[in-house]
PDB file of N, CA and C in Angstrom:
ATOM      1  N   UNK A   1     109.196 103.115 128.692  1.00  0.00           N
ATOM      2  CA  UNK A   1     109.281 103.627 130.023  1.00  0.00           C
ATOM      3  C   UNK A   1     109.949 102.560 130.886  1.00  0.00           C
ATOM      4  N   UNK A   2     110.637 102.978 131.597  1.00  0.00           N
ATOM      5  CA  UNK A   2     111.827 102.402 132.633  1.00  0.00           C
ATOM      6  C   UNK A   2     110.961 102.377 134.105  1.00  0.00           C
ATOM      7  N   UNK A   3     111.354 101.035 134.580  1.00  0.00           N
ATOM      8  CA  UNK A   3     110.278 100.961 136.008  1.00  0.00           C
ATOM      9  C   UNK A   3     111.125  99.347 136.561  1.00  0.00           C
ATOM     10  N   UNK A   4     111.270 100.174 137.813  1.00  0.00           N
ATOM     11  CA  UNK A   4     112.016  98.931 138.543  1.00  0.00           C
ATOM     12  C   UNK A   4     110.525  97.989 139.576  1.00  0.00           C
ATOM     13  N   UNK A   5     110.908  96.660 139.474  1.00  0.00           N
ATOM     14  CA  UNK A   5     109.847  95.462 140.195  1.00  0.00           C
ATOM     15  C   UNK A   5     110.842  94.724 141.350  1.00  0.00           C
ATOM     16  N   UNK A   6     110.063  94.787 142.093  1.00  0.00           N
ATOM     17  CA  UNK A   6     110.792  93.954 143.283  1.00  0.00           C
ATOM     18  C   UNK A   6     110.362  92.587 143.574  1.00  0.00           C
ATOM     19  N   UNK A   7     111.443  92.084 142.958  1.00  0.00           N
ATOM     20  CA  UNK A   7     111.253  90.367 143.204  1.00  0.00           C
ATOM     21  C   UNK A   7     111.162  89.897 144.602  1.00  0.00           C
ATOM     22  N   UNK A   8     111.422  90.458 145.527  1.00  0.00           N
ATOM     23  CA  UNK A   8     112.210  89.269 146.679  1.00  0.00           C
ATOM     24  C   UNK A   8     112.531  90.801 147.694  1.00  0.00           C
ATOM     25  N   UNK A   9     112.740  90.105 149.089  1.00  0.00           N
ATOM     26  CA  UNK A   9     113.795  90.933 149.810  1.00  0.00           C
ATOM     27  C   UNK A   9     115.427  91.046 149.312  1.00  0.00           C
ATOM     28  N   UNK A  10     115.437  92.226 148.512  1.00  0.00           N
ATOM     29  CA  UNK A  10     117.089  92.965 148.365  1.00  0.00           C
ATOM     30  C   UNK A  10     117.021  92.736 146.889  1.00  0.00           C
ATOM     31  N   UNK A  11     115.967  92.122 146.469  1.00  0.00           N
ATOM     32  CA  UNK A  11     116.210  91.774 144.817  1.00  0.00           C
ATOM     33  C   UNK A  11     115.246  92.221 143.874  1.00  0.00           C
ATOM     34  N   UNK A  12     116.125  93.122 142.969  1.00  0.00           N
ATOM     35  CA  UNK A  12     115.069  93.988 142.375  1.00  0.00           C
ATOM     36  C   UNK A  12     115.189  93.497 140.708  1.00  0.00           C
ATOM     37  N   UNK A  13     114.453  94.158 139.666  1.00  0.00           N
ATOM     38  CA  UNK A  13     114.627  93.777 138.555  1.00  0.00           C
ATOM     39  C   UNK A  13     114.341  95.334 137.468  1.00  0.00           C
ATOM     40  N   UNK A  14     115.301  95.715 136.831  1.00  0.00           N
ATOM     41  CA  UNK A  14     114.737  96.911 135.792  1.00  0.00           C
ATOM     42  C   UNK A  14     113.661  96.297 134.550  1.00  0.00           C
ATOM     43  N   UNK A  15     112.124  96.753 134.468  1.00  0.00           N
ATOM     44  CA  UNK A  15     111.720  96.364 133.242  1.00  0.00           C
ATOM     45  C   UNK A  15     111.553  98.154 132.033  1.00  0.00           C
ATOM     46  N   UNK A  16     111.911  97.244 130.869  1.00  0.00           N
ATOM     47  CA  UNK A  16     111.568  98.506 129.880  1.00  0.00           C
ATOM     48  C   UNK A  16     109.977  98.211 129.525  1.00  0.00           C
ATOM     49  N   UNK A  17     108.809  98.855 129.327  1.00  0.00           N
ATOM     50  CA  UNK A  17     108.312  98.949 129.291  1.00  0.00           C
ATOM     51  C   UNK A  17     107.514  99.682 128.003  1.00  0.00           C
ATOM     52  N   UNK A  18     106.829  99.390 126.728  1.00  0.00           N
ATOM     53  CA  UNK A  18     106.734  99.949 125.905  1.00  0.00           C
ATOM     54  C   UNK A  18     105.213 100.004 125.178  1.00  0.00           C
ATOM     55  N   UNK A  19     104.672 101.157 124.794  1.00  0.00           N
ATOM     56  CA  UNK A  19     103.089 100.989 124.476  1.00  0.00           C
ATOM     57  C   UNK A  19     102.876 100.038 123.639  1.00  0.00           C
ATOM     58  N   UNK A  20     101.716 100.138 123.192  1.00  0.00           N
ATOM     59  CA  UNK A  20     101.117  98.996 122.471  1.00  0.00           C
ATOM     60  C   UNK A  20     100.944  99.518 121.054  1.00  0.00           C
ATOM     61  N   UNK A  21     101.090  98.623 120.097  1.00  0.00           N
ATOM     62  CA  UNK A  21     101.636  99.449 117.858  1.00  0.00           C
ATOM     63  C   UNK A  21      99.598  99.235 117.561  1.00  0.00           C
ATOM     64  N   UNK A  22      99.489 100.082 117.427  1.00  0.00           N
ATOM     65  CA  UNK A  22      98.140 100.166 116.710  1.00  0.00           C
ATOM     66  C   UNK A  22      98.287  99.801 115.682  1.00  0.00           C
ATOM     67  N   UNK A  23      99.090  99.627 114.683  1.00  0.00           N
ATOM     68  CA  UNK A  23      99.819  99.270 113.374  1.00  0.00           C
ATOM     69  C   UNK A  23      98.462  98.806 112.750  1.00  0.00           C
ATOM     70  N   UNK A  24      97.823  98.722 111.693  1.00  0.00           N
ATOM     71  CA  UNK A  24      96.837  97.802 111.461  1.00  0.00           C
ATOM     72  C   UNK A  24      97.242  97.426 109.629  1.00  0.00           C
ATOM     73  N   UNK A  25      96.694  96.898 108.683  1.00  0.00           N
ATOM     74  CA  UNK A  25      97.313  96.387 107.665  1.00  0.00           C
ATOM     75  C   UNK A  25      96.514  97.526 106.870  1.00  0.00           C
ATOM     76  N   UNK A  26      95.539  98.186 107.237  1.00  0.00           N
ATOM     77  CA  UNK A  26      95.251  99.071 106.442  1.00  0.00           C
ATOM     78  C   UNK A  26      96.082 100.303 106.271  1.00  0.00           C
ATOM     79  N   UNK A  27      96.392 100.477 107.477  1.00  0.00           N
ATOM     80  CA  UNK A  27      97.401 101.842 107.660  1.00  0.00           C
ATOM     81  C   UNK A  27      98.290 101.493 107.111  1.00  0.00           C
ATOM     82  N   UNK A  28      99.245 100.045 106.997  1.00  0.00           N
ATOM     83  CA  UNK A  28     100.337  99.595 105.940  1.00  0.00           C
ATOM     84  C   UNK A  28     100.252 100.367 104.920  1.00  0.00           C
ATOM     85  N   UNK A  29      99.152  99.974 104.658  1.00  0.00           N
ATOM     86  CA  UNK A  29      98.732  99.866 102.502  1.00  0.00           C
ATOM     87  C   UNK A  29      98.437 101.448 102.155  1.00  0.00           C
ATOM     88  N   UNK A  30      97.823 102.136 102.970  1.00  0.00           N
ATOM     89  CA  UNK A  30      97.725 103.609 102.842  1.00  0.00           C
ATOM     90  C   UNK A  30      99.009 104.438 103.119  1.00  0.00           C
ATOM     91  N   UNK A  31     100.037 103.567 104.155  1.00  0.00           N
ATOM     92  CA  UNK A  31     100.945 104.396 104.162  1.00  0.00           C
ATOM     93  C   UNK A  31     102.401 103.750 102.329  1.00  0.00           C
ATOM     94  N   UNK A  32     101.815 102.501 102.117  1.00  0.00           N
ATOM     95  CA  UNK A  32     102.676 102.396 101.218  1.00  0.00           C
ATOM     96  C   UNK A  32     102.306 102.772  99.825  1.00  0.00           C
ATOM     97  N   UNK A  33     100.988 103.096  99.535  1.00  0.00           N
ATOM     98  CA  UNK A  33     100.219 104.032  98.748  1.00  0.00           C
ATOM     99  C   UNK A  33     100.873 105.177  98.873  1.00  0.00           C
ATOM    100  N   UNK A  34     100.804 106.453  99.676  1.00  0.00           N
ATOM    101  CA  UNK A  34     101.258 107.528  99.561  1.00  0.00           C
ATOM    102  C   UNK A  34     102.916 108.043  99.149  1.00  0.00           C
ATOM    103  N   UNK A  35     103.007 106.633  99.423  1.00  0.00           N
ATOM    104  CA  UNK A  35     105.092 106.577  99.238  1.00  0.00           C
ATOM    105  C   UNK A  35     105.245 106.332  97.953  1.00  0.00           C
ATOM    106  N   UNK A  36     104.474 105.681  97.594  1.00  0.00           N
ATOM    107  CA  UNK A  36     104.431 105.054  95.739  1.00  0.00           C
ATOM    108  C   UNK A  36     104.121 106.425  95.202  1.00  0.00           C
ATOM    109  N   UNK A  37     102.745 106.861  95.466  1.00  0.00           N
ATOM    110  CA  UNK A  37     102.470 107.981  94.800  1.00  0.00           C
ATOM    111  C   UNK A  37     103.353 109.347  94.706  1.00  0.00           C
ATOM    112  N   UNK A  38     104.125 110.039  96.132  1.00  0.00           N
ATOM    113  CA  UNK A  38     105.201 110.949  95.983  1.00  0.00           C
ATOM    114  C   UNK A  38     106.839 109.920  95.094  1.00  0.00           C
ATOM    115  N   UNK A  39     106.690 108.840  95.111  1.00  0.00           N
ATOM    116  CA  UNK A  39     107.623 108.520  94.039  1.00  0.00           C
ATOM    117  C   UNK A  39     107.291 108.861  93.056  1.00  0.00           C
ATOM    118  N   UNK A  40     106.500 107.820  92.254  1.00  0.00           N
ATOM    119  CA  UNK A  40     105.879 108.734  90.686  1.00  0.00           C
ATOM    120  C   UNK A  40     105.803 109.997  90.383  1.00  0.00           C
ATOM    121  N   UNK A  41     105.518 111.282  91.773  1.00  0.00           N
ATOM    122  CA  UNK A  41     105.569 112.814  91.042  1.00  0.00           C
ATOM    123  C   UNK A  41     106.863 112.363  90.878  1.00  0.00           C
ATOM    124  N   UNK A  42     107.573 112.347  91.906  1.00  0.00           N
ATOM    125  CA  UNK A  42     109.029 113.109  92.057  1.00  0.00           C
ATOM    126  C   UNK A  42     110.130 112.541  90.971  1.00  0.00           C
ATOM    127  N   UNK A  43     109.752 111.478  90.485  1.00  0.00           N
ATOM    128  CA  UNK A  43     110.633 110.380  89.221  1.00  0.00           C
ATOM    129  C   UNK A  43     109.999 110.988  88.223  1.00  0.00           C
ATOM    130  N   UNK A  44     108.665 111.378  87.831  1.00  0.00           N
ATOM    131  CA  UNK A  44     108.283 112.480  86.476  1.00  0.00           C
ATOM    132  C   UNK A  44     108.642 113.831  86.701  1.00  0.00           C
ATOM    133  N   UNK A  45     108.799 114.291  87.804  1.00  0.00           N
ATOM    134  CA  UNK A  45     109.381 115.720  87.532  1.00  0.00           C
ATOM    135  C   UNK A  45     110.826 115.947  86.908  1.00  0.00           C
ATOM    136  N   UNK A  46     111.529 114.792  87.614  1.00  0.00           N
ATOM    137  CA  UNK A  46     112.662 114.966  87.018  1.00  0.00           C
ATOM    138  C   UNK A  46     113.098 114.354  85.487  1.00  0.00           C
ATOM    139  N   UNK A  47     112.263 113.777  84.866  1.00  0.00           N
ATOM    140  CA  UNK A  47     111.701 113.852  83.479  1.00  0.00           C
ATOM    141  C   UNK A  47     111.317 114.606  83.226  1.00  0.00           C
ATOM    142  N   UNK A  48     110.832 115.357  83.192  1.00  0.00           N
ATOM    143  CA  UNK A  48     109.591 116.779  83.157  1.00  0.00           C
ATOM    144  C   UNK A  48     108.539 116.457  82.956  1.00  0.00           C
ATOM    145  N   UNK A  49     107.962 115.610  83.198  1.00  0.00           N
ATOM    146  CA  UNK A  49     106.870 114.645  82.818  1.00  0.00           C
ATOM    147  C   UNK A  49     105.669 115.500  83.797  1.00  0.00           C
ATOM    148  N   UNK A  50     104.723 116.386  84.143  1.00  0.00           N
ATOM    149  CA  UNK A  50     103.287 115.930  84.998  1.00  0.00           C
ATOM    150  C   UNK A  50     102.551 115.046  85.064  1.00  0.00           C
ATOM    151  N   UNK A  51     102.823 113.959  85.719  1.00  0.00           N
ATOM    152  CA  UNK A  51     101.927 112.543  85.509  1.00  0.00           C
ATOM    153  C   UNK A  51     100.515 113.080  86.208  1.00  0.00           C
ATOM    154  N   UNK A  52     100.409 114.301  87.018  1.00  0.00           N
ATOM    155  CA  UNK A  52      99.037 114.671  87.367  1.00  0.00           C
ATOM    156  C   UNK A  52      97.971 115.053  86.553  1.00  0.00           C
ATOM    157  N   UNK A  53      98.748 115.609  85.207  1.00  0.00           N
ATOM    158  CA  UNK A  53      97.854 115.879  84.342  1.00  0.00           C
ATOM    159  C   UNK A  53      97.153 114.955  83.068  1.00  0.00           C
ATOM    160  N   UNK A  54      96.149 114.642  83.405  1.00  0.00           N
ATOM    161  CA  UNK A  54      96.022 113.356  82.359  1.00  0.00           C
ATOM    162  C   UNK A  54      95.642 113.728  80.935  1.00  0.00           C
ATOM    163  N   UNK A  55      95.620 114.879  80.660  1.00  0.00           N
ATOM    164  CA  UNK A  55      95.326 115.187  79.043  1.00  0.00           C
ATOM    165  C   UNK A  55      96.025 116.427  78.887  1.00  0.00           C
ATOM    166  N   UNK A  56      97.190 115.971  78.309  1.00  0.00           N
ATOM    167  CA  UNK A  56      98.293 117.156  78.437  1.00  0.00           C
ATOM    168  C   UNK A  56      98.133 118.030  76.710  1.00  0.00           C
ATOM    169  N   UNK A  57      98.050 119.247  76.941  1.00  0.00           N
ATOM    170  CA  UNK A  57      98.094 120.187  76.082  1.00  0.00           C
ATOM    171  C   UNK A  57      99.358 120.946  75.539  1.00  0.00           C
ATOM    172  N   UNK A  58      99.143 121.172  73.898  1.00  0.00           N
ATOM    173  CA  UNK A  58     100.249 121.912  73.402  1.00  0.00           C
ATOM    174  C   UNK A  58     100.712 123.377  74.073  1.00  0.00           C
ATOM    175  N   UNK A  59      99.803 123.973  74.124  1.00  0.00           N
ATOM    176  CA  UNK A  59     100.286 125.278  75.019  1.00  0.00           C
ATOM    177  C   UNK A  59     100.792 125.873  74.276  1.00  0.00           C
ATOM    178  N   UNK A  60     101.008 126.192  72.657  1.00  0.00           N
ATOM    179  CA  UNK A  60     102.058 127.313  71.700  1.00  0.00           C
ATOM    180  C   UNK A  60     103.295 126.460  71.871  1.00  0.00           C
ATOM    181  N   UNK A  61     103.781 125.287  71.668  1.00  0.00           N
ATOM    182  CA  UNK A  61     105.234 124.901  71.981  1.00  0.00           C
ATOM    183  C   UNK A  61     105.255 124.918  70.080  1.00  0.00           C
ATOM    184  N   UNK A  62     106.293 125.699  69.372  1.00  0.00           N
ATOM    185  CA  UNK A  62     106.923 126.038  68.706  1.00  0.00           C
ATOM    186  C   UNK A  62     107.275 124.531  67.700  1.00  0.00           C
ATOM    187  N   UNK A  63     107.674 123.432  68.653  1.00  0.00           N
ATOM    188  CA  UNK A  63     108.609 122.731  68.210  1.00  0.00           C
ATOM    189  C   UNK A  63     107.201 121.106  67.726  1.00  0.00           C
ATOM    190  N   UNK A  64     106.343 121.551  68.453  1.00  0.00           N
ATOM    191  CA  UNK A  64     105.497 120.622  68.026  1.00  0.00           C
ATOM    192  C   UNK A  64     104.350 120.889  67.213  1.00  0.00           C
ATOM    193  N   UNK A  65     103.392 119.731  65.991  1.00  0.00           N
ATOM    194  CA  UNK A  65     102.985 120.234  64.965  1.00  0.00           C
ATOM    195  C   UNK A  65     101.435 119.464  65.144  1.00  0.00           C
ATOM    196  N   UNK A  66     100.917 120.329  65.460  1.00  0.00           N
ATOM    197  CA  UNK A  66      99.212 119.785  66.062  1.00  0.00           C
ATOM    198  C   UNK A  66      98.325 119.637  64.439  1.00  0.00           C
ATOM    199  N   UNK A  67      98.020 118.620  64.591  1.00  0.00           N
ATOM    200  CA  UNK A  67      97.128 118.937  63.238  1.00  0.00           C
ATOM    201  C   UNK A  67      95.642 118.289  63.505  1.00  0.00           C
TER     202      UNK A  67
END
């Protein structure tokens, strides 16, 4: 936010003015968590990989030999 201060008679000054970053190191790590994690789907999908599924099943695939 834009806001003019008056120094003096005839002399003014423009300040920018800007809120305050709540930023905290936890919100870092949770936000660089969730970025890691939509990487990994999106780099196994295009493998065909489901890395969500942790005990992956034959399903009738033809080409593989379950014994």
């Amino acid at each position: 936010m834009k806001h003019t201060t008056k120094l003096g008679t005839g002399r003014y000054i423009r300040l920018d003015s800007y809120g305050e970053s709540r930023e905290t190191r936890r919100f870092n790590i949770l936000c660089t968590f969730v970025v890691i994690a939509i990487t990994c789907m999106t780099a196994g999908a295009m493998v065909g990989v489901d890395i969500t599924n942790l005990n992956p099943q034959n399903n009738g695939n033809p080409n593989r030999i379950s014994r």
